[in-house]
C-alpha atoms as a PDB file:
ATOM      1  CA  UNK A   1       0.000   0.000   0.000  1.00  0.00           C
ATOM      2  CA  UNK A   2       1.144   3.482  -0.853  1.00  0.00           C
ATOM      3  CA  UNK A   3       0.449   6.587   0.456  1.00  0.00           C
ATOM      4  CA  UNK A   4      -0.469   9.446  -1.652  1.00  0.00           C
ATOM      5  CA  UNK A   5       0.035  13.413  -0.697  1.00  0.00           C
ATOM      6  CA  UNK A   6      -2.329  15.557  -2.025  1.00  0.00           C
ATOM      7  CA  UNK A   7      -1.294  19.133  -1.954  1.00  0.00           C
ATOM      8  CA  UNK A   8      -4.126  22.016  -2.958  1.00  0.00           C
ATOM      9  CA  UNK A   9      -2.692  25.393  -3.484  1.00  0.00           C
ATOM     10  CA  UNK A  10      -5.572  26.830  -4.334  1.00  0.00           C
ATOM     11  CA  UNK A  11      -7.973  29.082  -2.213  1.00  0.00           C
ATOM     12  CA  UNK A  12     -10.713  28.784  -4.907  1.00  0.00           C
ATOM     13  CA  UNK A  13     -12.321  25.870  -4.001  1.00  0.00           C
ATOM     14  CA  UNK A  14     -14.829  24.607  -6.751  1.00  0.00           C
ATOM     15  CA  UNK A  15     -13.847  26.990  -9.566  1.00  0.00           C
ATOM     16  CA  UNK A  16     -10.498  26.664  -9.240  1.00  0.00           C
ATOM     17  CA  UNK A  17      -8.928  24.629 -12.371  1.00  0.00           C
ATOM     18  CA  UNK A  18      -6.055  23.534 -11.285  1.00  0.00           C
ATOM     19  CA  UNK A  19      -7.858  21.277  -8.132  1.00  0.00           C
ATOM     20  CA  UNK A  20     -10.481  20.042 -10.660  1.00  0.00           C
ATOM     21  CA  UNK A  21      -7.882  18.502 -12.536  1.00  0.00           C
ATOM     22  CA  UNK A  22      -6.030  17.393  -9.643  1.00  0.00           C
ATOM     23  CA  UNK A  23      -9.264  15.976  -7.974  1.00  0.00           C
ATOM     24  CA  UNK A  24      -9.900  13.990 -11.287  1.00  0.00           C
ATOM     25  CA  UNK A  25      -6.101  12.096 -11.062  1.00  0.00           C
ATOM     26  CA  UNK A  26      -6.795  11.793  -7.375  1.00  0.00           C
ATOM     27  CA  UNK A  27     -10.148   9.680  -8.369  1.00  0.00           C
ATOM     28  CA  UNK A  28      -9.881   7.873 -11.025  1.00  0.00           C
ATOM     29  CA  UNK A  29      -6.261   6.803  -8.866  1.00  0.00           C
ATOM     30  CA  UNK A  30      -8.302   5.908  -5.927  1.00  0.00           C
ATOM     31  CA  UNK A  31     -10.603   3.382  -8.401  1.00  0.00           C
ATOM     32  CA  UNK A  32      -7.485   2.014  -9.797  1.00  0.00           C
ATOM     33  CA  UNK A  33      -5.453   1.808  -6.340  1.00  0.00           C
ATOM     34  CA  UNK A  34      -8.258   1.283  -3.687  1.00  0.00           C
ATOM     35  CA  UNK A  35      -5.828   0.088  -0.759  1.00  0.00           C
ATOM     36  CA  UNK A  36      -3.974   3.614  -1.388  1.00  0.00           C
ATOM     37  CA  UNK A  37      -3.736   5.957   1.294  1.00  0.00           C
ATOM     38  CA  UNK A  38      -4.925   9.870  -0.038  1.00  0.00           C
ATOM     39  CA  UNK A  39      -3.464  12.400   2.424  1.00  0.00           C
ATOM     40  CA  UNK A  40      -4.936  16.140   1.605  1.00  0.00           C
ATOM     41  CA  UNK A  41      -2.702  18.861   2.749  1.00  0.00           C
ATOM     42  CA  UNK A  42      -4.399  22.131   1.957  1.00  0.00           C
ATOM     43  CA  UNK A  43      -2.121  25.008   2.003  1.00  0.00           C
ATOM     44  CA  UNK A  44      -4.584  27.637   2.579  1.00  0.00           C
ATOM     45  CA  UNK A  45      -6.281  25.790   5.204  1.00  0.00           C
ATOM     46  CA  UNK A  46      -2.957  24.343   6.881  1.00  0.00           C
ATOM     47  CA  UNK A  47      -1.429  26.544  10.260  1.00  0.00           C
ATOM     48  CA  UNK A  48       2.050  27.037   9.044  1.00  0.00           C
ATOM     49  CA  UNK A  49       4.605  28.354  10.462  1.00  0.00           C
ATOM     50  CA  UNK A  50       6.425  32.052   9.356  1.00  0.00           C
ATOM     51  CA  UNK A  51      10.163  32.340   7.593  1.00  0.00           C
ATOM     52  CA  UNK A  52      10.878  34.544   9.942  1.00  0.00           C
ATOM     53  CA  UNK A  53      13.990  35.769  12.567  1.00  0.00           C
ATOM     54  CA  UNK A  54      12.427  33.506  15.323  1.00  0.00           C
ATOM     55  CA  UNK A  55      12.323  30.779  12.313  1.00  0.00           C
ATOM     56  CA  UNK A  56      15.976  31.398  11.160  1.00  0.00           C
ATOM     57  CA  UNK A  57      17.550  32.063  14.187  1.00  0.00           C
ATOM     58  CA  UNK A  58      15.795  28.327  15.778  1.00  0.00           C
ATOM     59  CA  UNK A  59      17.552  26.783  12.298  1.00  0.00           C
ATOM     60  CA  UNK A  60      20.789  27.958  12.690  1.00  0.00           C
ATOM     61  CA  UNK A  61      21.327  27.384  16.426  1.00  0.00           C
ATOM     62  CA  UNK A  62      19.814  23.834  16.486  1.00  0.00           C
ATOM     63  CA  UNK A  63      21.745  22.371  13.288  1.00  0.00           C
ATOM     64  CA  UNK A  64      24.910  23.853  14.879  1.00  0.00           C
ATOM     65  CA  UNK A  65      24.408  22.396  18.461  1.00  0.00           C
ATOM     66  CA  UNK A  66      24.079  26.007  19.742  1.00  0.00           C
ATOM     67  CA  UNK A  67      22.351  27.306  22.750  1.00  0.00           C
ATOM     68  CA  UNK A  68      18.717  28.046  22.073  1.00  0.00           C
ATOM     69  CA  UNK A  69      15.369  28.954  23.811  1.00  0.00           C
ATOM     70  CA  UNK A  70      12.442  26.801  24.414  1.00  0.00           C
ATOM     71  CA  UNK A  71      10.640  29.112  21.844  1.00  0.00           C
ATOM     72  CA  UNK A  72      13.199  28.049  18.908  1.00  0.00           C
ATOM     73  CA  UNK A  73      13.017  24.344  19.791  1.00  0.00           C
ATOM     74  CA  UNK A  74       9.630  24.373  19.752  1.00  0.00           C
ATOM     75  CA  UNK A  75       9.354  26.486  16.195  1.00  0.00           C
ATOM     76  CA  UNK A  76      11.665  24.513  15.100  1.00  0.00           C
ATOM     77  CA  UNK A  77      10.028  21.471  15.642  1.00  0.00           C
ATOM     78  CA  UNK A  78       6.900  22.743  13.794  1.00  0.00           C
ATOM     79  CA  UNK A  79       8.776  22.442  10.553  1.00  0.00           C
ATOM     80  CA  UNK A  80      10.284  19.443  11.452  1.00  0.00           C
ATOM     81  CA  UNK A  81       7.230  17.625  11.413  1.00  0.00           C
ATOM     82  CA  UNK A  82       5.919  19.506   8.522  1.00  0.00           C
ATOM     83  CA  UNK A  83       8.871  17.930   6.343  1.00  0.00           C
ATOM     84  CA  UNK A  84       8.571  14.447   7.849  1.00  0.00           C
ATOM     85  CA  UNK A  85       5.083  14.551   6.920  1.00  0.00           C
ATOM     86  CA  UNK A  86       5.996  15.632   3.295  1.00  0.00           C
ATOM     87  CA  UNK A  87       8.372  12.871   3.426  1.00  0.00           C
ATOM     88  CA  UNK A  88       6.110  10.417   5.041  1.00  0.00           C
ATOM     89  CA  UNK A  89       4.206   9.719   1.185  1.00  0.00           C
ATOM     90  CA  UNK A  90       5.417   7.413  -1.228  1.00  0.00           C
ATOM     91  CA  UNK A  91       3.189   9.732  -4.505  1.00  0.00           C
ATOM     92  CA  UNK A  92       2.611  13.548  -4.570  1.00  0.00           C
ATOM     93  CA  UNK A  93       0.005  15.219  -6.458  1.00  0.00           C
ATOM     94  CA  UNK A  94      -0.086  19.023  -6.676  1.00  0.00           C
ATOM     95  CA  UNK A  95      -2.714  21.133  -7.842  1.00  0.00           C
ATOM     96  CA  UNK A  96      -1.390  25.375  -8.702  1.00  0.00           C
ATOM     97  CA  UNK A  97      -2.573  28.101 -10.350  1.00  0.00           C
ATOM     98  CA  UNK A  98       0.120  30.592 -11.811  1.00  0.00           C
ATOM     99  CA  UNK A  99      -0.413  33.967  -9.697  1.00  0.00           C
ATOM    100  CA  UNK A 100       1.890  36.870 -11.560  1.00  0.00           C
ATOM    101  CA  UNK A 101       3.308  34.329 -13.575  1.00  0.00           C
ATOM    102  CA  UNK A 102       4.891  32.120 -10.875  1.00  0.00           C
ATOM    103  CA  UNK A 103       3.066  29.975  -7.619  1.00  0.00           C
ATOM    104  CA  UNK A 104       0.944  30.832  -4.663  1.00  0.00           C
ATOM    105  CA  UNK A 105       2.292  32.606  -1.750  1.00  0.00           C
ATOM    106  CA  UNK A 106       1.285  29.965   0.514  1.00  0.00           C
ATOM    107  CA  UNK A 107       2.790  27.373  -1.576  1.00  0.00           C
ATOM    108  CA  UNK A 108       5.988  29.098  -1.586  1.00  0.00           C
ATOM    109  CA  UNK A 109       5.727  29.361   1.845  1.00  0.00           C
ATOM    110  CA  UNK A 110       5.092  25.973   2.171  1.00  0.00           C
ATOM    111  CA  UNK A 111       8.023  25.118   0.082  1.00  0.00           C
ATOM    112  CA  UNK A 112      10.551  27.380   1.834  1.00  0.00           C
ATOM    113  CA  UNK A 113       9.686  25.949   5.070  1.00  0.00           C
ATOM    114  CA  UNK A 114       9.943  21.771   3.569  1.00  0.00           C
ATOM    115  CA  UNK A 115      13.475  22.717   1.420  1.00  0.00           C
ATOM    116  CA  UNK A 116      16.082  22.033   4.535  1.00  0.00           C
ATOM    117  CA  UNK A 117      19.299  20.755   4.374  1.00  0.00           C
ATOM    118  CA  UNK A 118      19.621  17.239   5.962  1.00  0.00           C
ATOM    119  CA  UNK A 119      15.909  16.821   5.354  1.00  0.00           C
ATOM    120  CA  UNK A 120      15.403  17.472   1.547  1.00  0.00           C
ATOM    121  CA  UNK A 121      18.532  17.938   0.430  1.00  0.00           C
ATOM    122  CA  UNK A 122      22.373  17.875   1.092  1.00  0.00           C
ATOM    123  CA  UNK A 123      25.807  18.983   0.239  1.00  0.00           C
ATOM    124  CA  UNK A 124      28.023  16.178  -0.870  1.00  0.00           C
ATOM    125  CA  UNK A 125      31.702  16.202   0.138  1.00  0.00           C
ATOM    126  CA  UNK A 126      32.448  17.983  -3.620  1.00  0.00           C
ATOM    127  CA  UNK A 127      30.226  20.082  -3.105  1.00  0.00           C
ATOM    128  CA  UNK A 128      27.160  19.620  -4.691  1.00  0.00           C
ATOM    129  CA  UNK A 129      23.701  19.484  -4.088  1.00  0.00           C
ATOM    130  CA  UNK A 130      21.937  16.061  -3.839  1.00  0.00           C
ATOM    131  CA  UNK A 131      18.484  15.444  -3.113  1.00  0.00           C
ATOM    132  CA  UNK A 132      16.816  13.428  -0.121  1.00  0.00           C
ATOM    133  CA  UNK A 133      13.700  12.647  -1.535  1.00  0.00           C
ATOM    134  CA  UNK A 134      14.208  10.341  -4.271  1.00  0.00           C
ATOM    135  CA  UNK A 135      12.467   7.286  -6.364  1.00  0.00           C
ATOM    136  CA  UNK A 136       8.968   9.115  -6.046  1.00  0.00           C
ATOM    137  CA  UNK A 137       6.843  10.213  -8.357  1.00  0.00           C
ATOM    138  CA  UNK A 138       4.900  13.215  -8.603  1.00  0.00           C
ATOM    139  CA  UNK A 139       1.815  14.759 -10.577  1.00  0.00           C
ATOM    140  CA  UNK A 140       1.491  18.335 -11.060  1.00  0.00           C
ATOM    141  CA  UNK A 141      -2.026  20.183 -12.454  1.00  0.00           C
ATOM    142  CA  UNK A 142      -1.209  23.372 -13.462  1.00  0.00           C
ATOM    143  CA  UNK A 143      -3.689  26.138 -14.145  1.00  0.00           C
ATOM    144  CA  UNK A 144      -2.950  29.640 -15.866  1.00  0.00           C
ATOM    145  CA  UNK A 145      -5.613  32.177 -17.338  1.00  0.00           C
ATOM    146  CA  UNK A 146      -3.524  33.297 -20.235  1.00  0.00           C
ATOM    147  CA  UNK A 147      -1.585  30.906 -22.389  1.00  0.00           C
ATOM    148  CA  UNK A 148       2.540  30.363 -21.916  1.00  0.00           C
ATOM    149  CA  UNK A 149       3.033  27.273 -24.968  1.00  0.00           C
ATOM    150  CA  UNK A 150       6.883  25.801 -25.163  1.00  0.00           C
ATOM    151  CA  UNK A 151       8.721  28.006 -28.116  1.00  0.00           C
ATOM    152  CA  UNK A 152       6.076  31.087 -27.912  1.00  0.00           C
ATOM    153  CA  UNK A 153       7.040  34.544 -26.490  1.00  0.00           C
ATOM    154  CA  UNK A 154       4.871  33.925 -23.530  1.00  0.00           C
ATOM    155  CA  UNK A 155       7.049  31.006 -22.600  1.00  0.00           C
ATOM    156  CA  UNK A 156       9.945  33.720 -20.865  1.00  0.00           C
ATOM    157  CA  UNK A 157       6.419  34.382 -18.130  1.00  0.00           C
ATOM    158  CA  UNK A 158       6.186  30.819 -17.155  1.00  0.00           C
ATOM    159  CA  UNK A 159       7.629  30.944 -13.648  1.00  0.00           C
ATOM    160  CA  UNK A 160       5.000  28.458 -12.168  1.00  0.00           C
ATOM    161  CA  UNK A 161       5.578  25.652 -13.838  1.00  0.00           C
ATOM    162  CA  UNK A 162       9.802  26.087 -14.405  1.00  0.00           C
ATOM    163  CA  UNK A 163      10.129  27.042 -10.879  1.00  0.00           C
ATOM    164  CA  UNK A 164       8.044  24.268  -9.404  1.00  0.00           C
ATOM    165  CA  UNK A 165      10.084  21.127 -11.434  1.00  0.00           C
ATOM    166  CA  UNK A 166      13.371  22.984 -10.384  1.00  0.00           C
ATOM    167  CA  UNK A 167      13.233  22.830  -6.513  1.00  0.00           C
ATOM    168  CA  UNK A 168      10.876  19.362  -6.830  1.00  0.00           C
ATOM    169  CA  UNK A 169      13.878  18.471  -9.189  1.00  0.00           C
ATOM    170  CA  UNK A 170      16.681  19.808  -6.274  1.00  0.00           C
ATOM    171  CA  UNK A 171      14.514  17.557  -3.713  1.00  0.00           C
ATOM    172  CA  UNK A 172      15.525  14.765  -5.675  1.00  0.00           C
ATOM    173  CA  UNK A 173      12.198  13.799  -7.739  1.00  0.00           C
ATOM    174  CA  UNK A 174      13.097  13.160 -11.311  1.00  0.00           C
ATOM    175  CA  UNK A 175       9.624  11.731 -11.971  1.00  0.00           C
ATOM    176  CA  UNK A 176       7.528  14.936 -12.513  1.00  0.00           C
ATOM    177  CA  UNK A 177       4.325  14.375 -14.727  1.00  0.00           C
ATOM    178  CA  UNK A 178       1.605  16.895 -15.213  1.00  0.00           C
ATOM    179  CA  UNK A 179      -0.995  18.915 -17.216  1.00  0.00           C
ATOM    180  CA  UNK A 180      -1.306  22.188 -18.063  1.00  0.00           C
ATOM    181  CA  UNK A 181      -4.785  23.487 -18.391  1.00  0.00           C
ATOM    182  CA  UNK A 182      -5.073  27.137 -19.967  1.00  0.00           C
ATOM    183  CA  UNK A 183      -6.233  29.634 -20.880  1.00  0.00           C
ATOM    184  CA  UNK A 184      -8.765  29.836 -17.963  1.00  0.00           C
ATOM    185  CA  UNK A 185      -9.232  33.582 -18.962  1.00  0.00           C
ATOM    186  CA  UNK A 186      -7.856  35.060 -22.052  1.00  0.00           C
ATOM    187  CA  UNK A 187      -9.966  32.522 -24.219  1.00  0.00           C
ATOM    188  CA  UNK A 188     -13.378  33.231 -22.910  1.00  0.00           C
ATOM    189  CA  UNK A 189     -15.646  30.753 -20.919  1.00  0.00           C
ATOM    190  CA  UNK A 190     -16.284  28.188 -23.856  1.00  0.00           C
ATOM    191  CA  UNK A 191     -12.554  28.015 -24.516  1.00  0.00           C
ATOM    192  CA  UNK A 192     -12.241  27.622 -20.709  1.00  0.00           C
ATOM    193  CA  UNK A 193     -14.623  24.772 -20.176  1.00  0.00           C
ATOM    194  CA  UNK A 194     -13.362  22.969 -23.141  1.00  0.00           C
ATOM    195  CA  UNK A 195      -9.911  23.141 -22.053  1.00  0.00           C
ATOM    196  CA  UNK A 196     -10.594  21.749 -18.640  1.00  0.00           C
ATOM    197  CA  UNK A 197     -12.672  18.946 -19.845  1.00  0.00           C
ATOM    198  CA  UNK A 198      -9.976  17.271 -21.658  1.00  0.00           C
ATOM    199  CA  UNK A 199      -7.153  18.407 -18.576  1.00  0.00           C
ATOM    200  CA  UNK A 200      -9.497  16.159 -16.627  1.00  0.00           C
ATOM    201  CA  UNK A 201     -10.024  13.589 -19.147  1.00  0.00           C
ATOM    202  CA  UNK A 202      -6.079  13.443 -19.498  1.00  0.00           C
ATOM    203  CA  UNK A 203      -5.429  13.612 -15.860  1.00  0.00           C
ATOM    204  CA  UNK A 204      -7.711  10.741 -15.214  1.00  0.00           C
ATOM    205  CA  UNK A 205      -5.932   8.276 -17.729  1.00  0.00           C
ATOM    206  CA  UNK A 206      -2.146   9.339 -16.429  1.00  0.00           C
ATOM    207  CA  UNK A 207      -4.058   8.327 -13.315  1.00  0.00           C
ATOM    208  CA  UNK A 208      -4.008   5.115 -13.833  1.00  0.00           C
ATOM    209  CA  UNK A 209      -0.501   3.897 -14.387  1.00  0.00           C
ATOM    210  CA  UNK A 210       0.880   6.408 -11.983  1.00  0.00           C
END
């Protein structure tokens, strides 16, 4: 039995795109892997902690065996668990819109709180970086209102999608699949609804042998 992770960055709810593709993977997966674990991690909805001084300041001291106060053990330990949790899964499915042409704030936060050396990734004795979370794969739905294709001169605004298989690519996954449903917007609604039919219809066959 695996267990899946189900990350929604997404405040949107049932118009968002990007979690009605997701949600389509998710099912047709659960028909298709019943004895699967689904674990829903909703960025929005999720108390996480602030990259902040207290934040830093508990990192620095605690990797380096430093003196530190109650306060920055027990910060600390807040994103401790959120990365063992994050490690915890054997699958990952994201759902994202593109905000200003890159992710979410939350899911950034998110990110910048999961992304710790010794826990997601190290520095090997040459020097460079290796990732910790490895042999996994991971599904990403993507939404964006306006269209960025591969080769067109919207392709330069992408920084959702590039940014996202970089750092999931410095954590060590080097199975990334996804769809990319857009425009949500720029097209009008008929273009819209067609386009997220068949990013559902797609996401639920990839579902399948994922």
């Amino acid at each position: 039995m695996s267990t899946v992770m189900y990350i929604k960055a997404s405040p949107m709810g049932e118009l968002s795109y990007s979690t009605a593709v997701a949600d389509a993977f998710v099912k047709a997966y659960v028909e298709s892997h019943p004895d699967d674990e689904i674990k829903k991690l909703d960025v929005f909805a999720r108390r996480l902690p602030a990259v902040d001084f207290e934040t830093a300041s508990a990192k620095y001291k605690i990797m380096h065996g430093r003196e530190h106060s109650e306060s920055e053990r027990r910060i600390w330990g807040e994103v401790v668990s959120l990365i063992d949790e994050f490690k915890s899964a054997d699958k990952y499915v994201i759902a994202t819109p593109m905000w200003n042409f890159s992710i979410p704030y939350r899911l950034k936060q998110y990110i910048d709180i999961i992304v710790q050396p010794g826990h997601t990734f190290t520095v090997t004795a040459d020097g460079n970086y290796e990732g910790l979370v490895q042999g996994r794969p991971v599904f990403v739905a993507y939404a964006r209102g306006g269209e960025y294709p591969a080769g067109s001169a919207g392709e330069a605004f992408d920084l959702q999608k590039r940014y996202l298989e970089l750092v999931l690519g410095f954590m060590g996954f080097t199975d990334i699949r996804s769809v990319v449903i857009e425009p949500t917007l720029a097209g009008g609604a008929d273009t819209a609804k067609q386009k997220r039919e068949a990013a559902v219809a797609k996401a639920a066959q990839m579902a399948e042998s994922f």
